[in-house]
Structure formats: C-alpha cells, structure tokens
Protein backbone atom coordinates (compact mmCIF):
# COMPACT_ATOMS: atom_id res chain seq x y z
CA UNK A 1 33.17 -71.37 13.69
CA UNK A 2 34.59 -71.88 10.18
CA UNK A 3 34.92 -75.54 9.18
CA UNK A 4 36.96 -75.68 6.43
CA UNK A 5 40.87 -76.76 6.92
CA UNK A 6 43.24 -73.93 7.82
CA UNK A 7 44.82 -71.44 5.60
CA UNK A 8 48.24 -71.58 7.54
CA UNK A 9 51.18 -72.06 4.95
CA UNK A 10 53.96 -74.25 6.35
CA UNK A 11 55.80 -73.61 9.66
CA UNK A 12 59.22 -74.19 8.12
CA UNK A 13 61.40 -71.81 5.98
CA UNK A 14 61.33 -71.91 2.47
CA UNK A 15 63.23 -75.41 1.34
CA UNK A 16 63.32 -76.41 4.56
CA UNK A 17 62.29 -79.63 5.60
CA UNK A 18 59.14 -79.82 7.75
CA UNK A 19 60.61 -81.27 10.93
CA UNK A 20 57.91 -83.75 12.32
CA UNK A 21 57.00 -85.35 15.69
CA UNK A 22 54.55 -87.86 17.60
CA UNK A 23 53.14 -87.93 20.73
CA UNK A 24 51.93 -91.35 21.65
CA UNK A 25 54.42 -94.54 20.10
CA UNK A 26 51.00 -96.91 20.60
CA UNK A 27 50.24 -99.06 17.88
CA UNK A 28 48.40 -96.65 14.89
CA UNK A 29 51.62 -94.36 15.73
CA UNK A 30 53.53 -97.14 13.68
CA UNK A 31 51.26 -95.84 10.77
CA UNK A 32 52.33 -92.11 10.84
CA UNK A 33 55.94 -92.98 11.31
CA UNK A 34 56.35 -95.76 8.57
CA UNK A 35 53.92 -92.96 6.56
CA UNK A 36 56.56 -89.87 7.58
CA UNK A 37 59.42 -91.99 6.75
CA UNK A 38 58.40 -92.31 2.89
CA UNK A 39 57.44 -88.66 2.37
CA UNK A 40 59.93 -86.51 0.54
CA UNK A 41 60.58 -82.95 2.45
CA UNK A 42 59.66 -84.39 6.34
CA UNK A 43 62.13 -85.17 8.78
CA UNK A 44 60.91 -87.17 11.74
CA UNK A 45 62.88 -85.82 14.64
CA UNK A 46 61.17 -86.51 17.89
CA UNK A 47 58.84 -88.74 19.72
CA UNK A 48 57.09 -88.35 23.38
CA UNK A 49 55.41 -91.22 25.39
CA UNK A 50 55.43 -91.44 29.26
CA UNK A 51 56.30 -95.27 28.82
CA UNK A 52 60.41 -95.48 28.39
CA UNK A 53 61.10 -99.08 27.02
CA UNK A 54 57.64 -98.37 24.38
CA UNK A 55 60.01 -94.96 23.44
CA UNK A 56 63.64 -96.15 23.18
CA UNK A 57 61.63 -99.37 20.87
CA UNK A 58 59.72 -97.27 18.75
CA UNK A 59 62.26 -94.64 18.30
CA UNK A 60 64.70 -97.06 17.35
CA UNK A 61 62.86 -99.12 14.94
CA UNK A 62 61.79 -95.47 12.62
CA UNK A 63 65.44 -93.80 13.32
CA UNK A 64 64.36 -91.02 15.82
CA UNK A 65 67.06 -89.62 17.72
CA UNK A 66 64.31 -87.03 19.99
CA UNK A 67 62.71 -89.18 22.92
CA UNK A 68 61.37 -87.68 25.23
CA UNK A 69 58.80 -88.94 28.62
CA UNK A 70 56.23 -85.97 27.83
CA UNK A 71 54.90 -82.95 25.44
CA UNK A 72 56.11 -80.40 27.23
CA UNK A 73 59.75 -81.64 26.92
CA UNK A 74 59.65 -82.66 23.50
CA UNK A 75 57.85 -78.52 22.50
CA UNK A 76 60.67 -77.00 24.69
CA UNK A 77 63.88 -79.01 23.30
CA UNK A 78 62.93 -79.15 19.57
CA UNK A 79 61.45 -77.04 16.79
CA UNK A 80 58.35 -78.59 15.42
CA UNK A 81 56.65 -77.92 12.57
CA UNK A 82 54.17 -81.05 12.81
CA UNK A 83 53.01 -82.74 15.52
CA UNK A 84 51.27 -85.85 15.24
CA UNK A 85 49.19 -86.86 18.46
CA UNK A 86 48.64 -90.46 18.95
CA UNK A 87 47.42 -90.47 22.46
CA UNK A 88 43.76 -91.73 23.94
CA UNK A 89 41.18 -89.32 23.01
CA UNK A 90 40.86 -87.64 26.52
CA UNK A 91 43.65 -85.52 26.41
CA UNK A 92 43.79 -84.86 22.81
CA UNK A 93 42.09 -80.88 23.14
CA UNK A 94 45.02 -79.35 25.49
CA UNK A 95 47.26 -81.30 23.77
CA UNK A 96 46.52 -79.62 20.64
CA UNK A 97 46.50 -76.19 22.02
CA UNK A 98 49.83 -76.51 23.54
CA UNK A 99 51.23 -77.88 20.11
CA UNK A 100 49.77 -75.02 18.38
CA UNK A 101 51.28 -72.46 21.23
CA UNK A 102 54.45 -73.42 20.20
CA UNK A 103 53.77 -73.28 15.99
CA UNK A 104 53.18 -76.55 15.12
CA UNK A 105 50.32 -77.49 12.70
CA UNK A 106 48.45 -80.56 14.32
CA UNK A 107 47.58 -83.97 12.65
CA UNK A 108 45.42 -85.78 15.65
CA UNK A 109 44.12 -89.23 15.25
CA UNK A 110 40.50 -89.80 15.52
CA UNK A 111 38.32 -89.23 17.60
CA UNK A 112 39.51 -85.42 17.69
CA UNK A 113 38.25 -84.92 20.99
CA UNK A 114 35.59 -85.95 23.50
CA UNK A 115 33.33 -83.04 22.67
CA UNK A 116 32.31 -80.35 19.93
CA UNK A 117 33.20 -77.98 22.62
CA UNK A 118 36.32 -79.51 22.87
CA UNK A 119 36.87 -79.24 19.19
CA UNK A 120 35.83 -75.67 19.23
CA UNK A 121 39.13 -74.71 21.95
CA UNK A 122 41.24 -76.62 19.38
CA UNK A 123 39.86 -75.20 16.05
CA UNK A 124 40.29 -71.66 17.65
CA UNK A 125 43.70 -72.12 19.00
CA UNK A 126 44.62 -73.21 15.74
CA UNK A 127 43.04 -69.82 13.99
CA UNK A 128 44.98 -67.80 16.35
CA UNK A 129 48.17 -69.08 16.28
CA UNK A 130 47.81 -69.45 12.64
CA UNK A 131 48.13 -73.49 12.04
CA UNK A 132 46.45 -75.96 10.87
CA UNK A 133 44.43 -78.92 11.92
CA UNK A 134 43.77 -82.11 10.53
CA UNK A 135 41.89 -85.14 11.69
CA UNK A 136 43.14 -88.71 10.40
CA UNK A 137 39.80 -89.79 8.59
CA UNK A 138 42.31 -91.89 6.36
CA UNK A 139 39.48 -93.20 4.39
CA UNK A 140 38.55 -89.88 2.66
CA UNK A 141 42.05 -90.40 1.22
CA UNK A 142 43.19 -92.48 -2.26
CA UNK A 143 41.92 -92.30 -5.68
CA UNK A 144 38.69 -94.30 -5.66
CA UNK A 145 37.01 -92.00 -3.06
CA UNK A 146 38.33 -88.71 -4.89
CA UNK A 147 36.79 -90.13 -8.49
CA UNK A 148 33.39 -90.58 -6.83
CA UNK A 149 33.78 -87.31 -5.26
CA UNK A 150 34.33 -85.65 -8.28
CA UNK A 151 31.03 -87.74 -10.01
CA UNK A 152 29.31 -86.79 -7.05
CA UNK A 153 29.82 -83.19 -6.85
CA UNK A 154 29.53 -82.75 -10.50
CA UNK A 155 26.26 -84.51 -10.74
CA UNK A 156 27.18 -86.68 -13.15
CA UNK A 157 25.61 -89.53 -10.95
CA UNK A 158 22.19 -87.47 -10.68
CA UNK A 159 21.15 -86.42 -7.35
CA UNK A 160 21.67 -88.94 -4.51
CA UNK A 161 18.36 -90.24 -2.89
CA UNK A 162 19.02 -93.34 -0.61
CA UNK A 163 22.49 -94.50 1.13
CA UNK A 164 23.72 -96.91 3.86
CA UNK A 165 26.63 -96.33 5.43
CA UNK A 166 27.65 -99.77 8.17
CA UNK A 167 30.40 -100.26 10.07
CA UNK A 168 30.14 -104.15 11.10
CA UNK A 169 33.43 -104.68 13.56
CA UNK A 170 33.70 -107.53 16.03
CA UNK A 171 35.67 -106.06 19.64
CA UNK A 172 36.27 -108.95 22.27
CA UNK A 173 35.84 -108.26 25.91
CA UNK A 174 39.86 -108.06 25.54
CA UNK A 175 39.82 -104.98 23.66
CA UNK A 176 37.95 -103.36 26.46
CA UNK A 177 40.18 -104.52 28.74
CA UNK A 178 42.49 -101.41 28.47
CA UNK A 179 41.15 -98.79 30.87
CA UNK A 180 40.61 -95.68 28.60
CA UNK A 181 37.98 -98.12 26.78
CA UNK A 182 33.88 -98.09 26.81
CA UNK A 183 33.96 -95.19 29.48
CA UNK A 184 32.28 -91.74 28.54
CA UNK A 185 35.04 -89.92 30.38
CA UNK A 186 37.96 -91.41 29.03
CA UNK A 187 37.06 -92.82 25.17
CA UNK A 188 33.93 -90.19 24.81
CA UNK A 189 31.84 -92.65 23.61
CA UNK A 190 30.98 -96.37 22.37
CA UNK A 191 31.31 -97.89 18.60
CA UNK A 192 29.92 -94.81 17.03
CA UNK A 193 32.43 -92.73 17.86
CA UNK A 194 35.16 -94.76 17.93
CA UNK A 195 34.48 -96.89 15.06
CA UNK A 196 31.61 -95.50 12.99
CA UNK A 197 32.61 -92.08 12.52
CA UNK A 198 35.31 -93.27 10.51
CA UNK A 199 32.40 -94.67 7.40
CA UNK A 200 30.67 -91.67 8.71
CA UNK A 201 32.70 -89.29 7.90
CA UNK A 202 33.41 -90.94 4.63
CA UNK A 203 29.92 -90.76 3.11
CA UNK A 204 29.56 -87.17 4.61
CA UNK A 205 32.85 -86.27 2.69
CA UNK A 206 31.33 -87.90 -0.65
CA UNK A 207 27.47 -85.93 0.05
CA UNK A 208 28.50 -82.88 1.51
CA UNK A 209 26.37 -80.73 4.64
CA UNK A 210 23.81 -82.42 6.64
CA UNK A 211 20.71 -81.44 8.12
CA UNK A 212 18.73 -83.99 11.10
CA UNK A 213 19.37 -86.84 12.47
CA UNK A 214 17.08 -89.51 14.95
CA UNK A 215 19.06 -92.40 16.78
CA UNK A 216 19.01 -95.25 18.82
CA UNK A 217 21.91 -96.41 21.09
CA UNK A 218 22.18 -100.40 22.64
CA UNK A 219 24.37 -102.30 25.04
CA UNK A 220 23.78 -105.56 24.16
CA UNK A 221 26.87 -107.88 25.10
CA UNK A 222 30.19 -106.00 26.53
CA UNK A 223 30.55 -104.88 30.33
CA UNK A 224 31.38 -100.91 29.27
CA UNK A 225 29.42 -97.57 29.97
CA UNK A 226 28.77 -97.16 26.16
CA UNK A 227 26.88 -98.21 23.27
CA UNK A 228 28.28 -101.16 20.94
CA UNK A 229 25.60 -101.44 18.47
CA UNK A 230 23.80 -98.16 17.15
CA UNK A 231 21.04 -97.58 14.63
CA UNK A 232 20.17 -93.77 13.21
CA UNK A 233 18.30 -92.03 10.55
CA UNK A 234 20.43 -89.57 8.60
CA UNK A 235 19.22 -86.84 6.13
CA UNK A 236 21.18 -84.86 4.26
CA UNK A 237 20.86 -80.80 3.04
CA UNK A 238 20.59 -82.98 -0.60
CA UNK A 239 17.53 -84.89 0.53
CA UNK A 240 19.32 -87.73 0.35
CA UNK A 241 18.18 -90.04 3.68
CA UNK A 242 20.90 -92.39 4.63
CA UNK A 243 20.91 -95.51 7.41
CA UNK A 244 23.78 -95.62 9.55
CA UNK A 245 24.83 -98.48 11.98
CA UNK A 246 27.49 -98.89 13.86
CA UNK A 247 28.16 -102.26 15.60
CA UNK A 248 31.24 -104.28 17.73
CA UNK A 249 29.18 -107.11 17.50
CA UNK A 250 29.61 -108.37 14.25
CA UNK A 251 31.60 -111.96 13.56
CA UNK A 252 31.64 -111.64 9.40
CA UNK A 253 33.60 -108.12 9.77
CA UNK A 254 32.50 -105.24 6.76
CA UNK A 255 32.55 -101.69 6.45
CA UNK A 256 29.70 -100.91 3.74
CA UNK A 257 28.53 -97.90 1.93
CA UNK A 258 26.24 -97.97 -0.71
CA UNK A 259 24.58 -94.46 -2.65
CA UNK A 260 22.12 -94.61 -4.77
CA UNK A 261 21.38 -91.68 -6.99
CA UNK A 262 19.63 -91.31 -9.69
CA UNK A 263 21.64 -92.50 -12.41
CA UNK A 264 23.86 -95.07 -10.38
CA UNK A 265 24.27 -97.46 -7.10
CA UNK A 266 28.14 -96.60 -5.81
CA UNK A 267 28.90 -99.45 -3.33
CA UNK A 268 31.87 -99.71 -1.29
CA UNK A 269 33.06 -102.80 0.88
CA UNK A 270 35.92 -102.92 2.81
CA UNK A 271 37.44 -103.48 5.93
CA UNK A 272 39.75 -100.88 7.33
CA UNK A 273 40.91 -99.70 3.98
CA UNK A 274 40.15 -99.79 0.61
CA UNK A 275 41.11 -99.94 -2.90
CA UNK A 276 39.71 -100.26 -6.59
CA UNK A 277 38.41 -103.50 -6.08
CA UNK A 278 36.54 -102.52 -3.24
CA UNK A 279 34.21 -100.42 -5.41
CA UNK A 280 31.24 -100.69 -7.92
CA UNK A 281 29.44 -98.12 -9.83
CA UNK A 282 26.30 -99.42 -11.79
CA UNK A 283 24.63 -97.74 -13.72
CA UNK A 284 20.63 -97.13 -14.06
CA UNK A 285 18.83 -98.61 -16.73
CA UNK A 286 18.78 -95.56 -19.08
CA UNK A 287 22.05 -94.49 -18.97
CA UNK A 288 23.84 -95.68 -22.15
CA UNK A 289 27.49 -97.32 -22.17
CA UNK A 290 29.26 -94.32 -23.46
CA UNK A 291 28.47 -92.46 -20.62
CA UNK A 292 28.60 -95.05 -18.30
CA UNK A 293 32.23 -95.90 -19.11
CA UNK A 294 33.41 -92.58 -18.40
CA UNK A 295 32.52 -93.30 -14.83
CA UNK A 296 35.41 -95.77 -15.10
CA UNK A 297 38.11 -95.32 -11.79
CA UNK A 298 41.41 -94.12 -13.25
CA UNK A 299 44.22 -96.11 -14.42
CA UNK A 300 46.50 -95.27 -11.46
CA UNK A 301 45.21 -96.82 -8.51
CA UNK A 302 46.05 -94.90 -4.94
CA UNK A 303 44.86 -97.31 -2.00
CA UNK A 304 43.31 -95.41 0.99
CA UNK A 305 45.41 -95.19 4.15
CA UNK A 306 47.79 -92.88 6.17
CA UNK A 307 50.28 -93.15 3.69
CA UNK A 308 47.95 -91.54 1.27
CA UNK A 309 46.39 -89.20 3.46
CA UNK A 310 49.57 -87.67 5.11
CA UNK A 311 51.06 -87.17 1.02
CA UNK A 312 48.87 -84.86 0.44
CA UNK A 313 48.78 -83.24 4.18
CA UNK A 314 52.48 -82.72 3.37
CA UNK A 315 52.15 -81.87 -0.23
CA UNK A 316 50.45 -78.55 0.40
CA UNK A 317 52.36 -77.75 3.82
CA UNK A 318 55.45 -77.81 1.55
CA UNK A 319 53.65 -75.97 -0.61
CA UNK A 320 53.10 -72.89 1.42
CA UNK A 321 49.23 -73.68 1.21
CA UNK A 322 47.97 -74.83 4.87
CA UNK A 323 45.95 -77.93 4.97
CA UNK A 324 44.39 -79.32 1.98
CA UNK A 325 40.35 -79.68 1.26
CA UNK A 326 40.54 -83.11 1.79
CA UNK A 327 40.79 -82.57 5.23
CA UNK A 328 38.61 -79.79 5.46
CA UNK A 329 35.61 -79.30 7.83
CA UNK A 330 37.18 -81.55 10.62
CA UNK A 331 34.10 -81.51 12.85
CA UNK A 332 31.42 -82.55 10.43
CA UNK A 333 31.64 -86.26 11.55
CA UNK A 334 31.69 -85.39 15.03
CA UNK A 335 29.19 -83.09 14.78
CA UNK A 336 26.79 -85.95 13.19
CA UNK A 337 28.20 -88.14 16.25
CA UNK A 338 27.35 -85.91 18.68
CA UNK A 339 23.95 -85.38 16.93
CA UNK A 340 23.31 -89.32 17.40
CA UNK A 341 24.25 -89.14 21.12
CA UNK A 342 21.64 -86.51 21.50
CA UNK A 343 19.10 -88.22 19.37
CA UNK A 344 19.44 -91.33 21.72
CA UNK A 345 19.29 -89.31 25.07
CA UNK A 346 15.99 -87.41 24.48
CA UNK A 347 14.16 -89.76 21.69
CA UNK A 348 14.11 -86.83 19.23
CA UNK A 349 15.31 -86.04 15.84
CA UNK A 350 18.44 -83.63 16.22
CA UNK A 351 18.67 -81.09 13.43
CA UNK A 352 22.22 -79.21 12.91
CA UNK A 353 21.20 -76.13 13.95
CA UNK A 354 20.15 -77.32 17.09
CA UNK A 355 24.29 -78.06 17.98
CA UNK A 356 24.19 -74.16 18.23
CA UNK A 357 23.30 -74.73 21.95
CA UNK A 358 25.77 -75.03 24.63
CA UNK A 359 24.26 -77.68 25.90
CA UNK A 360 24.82 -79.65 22.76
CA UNK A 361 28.04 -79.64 22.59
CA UNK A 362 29.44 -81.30 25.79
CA UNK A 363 30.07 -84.55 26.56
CA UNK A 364 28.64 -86.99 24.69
CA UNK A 365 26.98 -89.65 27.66
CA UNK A 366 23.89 -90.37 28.69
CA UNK A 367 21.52 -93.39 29.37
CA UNK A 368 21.82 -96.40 26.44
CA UNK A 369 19.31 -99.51 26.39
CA UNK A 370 20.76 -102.36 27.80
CA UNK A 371 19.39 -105.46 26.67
CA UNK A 372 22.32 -107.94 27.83
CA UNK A 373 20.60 -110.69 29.32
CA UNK A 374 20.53 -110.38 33.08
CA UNK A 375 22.98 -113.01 35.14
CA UNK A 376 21.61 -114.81 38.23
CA UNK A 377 22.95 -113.67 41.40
C-alpha cells in the first residue's frame, strides 16, 4: 500500500468554496471548527453528534446551521467536500469509508484507527473513490519543525546518530473514567498510542523510514487494560537509534525530542504545542559561526497546531493538488505503534518488514507487566 498523502484534487468546483463538516462536537472538535472558521475558501456547513444539547451548543457557538444526530444523515442531506471526524477511535475506519463513498476527502483525528488493518480499508477506500486522507499529527505542522526538516533532509546537520523522543503526560484516574478509555477494544491501546504517537510521529516526520524496533509495555498505577508507561528501542533506515517513552505517569509534564547528528544537538521541549522558543540547535565543536548561523529559524514564526496544520490541508485542496506532503505517509506512526505492541507481546525486536504479516496488523492487545502494588483483600 502506497503511503504517501493522496493525489485527489479538491472535491469542489473550481472557485467554489470547500464546504466542510465534523462528526463528533467533543472537545478537540472546538479545534477544527475555531481552525475552519479562520481559513479563507472553507465553509463550515454541518455538524453530526448523537448527543442533541452537545449539537445545538456547539453548532451555535461556530455558526453552523447543519445538525444533525448521525453520519448517515448529515452525508445524505448535504454536499461535503471535507469531513472532519472527531469521534473515539473505534469507529473511526467505517466512518471514513462511508465519508469517502459519498466524495468527501477525510481529516480524522488521531489515533486513525485501532489497527494497520484498519488503516489499510481506509487508505484503499480513499484510492478508489479518489480522496484524500489526512491524520491530525498537528505537531508536524508550523515553521520550526519544517526548518529542521529542511536541515535534516539536506544534511546540513550531518547524519543523525542518537535521538530521544518522550512524551511525559500526567492522566488522573478521572480521565479514565470515560468508558472508551484504557480498553483495547474501544481506545486500541494505552499511552503509546494515544499519547506517544503524537512525538512519535514527529521525530519520524523529521528522520524519515524506519527499520526495527524492541519494546517494553507496564501498568504501573491506573485500573485500565493498557499500558501507561512504555519504554522501546527505535532504529532508523539512517542508523540513527532513538529511545522512545511514553508515560501518563509523569507530575512535571514535557514532551521532549532531542537529535543528535553529527554536526548539531536539535532539542525540542514542549507541551502540547510548540513554537520558536521551544527549540535549540547547537552546534558541534567544529562547525564555525558562519555556518552555524544559517541554521537560524526564520524570521516569521508559525506556532504548531490545528490552525497551522489545516492551512495548509486547505491550501492545496483549493489548489486542485490533493493532500499536501506534510501529511503524507499517514500510517508510519502507527505502523511504529503497532511495531511496539508486538515487540512487548513476544519479547522480540519487530523489524518493518515483518508488519507484512496478517497477523501483524490486527489489534493491537496483548499481555502488559503489571507492577501496581497488590491491595489486601
């Protein structure tokens, strides 16, 4: 299956605006709307969500005169060109499909779907009908992360050798109090799914393909089915050999990546977005200050974020040019995901050919090491 983002041109006629919807009015579907609201050329006309009063408040507050109790309404009364899905992870897959049935290009919120296999019925409905998929992994996005990119991948920064990549978040036993939460069959999987693949993705977007990965997986404090603290090896087609932890268990609050290549340390810390000021590039000892300065970030500063993100989403759809690169290869995080679960399950490195097999690319559970303490009966 091709990984790169779709071809597809824009589902609207020429100088048309691209008539947008979103399924789910929870809380991150504030983001797209306030996003869609800004955007020149997009018209938010519709919004679906089985819970009335959550609608009729949502629609109201972003000026949405479509409301409607489920998808299949909302595809048969209006003409979408974009549909953005909002909804717990579970039913994201036929969700998708359905969207693209009826035309619509699809911008899903992360995590894509429960399963590679899963992504492999949307990334094909979306081939044949012609659209386009895109997965929110927001923090590819702004102009920080595109200036490394472009160091990066012209190897101005030398080759990259060593990199950590930490997501430190801190989830109360209230958060997994909603009932889609910490299950395999309904959330897919623990913090490195939910949370991690999110910096994941990230550092995989900034050092391109992969290669192997070996993980662990612990339960050491919440009352769910799934991990919330992982540890994992990850090696890159580069050579470069990255540590990756994911965690829900962490007070002080930091997502982390650090890079070092040959001729520089990039470090980024953040929280759930980030700016200029959340990076640093230092140079090596023998690189002199001419060249060193050229690394500079540019003048005009673009924070990471939906807002960012969906600009240029829309930008090219407008444009007649299908999804841009910088959502491109929408399974490579959860193929490293995946490749973690599978680690942890049968103590083994995981390489990336070996997510070839069926049997890689199903559901994501198995047994995690639970070290909570035990409680007297």
């Amino acid at each position: 299956m091709s990984q790169s983002a779709s071809p597809a041109g824009s589902a609207a006629e020429p100088g048309e605006p691209l008539r947008a919807a979103i399924l789910g009015t929870g809380s991150v579907a504030h983001l797209h709307a306030a996003a869609l609201r800004d955007l020149p050329g997009v018209e938010l006309v519709a919004a679906a969500d089985p819970t009335a009063q959550q609608l009729v408040a949502f629609a109201e507050t972003y000026g949405i005169q479509g409301r409607y109790a489920a998808l299949e309404d909302l595809l048969a009364a209006e003409k979408v060109d974009v549909l953005h899905i909002c909804t717990p992870p579970a039913g994201h897959a036929e969700q998708t499909v359905a969207a693209f049935a009826r035309g619509a290009h699809v911008v899903v919120e992360k995590p894509a779907a429960l399963s590679l296999a899963e992504l492999d019925l949307m990334t094909d409905a979306g081939r044949t009908a012609g659209r386009g998929l895109a997965v929110v992994f927001q923090q590819r996005s702004g102009s920080a992360a595109a200036h490394v990119k472009g160091l990066l991948d012209s190897g101005a920064l030398g080759r990259p050798l060593a990199a950590l990549c930490q997501t430190h978040w801190y989830r109360t036993a209230d958060y997994f109090a909603v009932p889609w939460r910490g299950t395999w069959a309904s959330e897919g999987g623990g913090t490195t799914l939910s949370h991690g693949s999110h910096q994941i993705d990230l550092l995989a977007y900034l050092l391109g393909g992969w290669s192997a990965v070996h993980a662990t997986m612990w339960r050491l404090q919440h009352d769910v089915e799934t991990e919330d603290l992982s540890h994992a090896s990850l090696v890159f087609e580069s050579g470069a050999v990255a540590s990756v932890v994911s965690t829900v268990l962490a007070p002080r609050q930091s997502s982390l990546l650090r890079i070092d290549t040959e001729n520089a340390t990039i470090e980024l810390e953040h929280l759930y977005g980030h700016g200029h000021a959340h990076w640093r590039i230092t140079p090596a000892e023998h690189v002199d200050a001419v060249t060193a300065e050229s690394w500079r970030l540019p003048d005009r500063e673009v924070p990471s974020g939906h807002d960012a993100l969906f600009a240029e989403v829309y930008a090219s759809l407008l444009g007649g040019h299908g999804m841009p690169q910088i959502v491109g290869h929408p399974a490579r995080a959860l193929e490293i995901v995946s490749a973690m679960y599978a680690s942890a399950r049968d103590a083994r490195w995981i390489s990336r050919s070996d997510l070839a097999g069926p049997g890689m690319r199903g559901s994501l559970a198995g047994p995690i090491i639970d070290a909570r303490p035990r409680r007297s009966a």
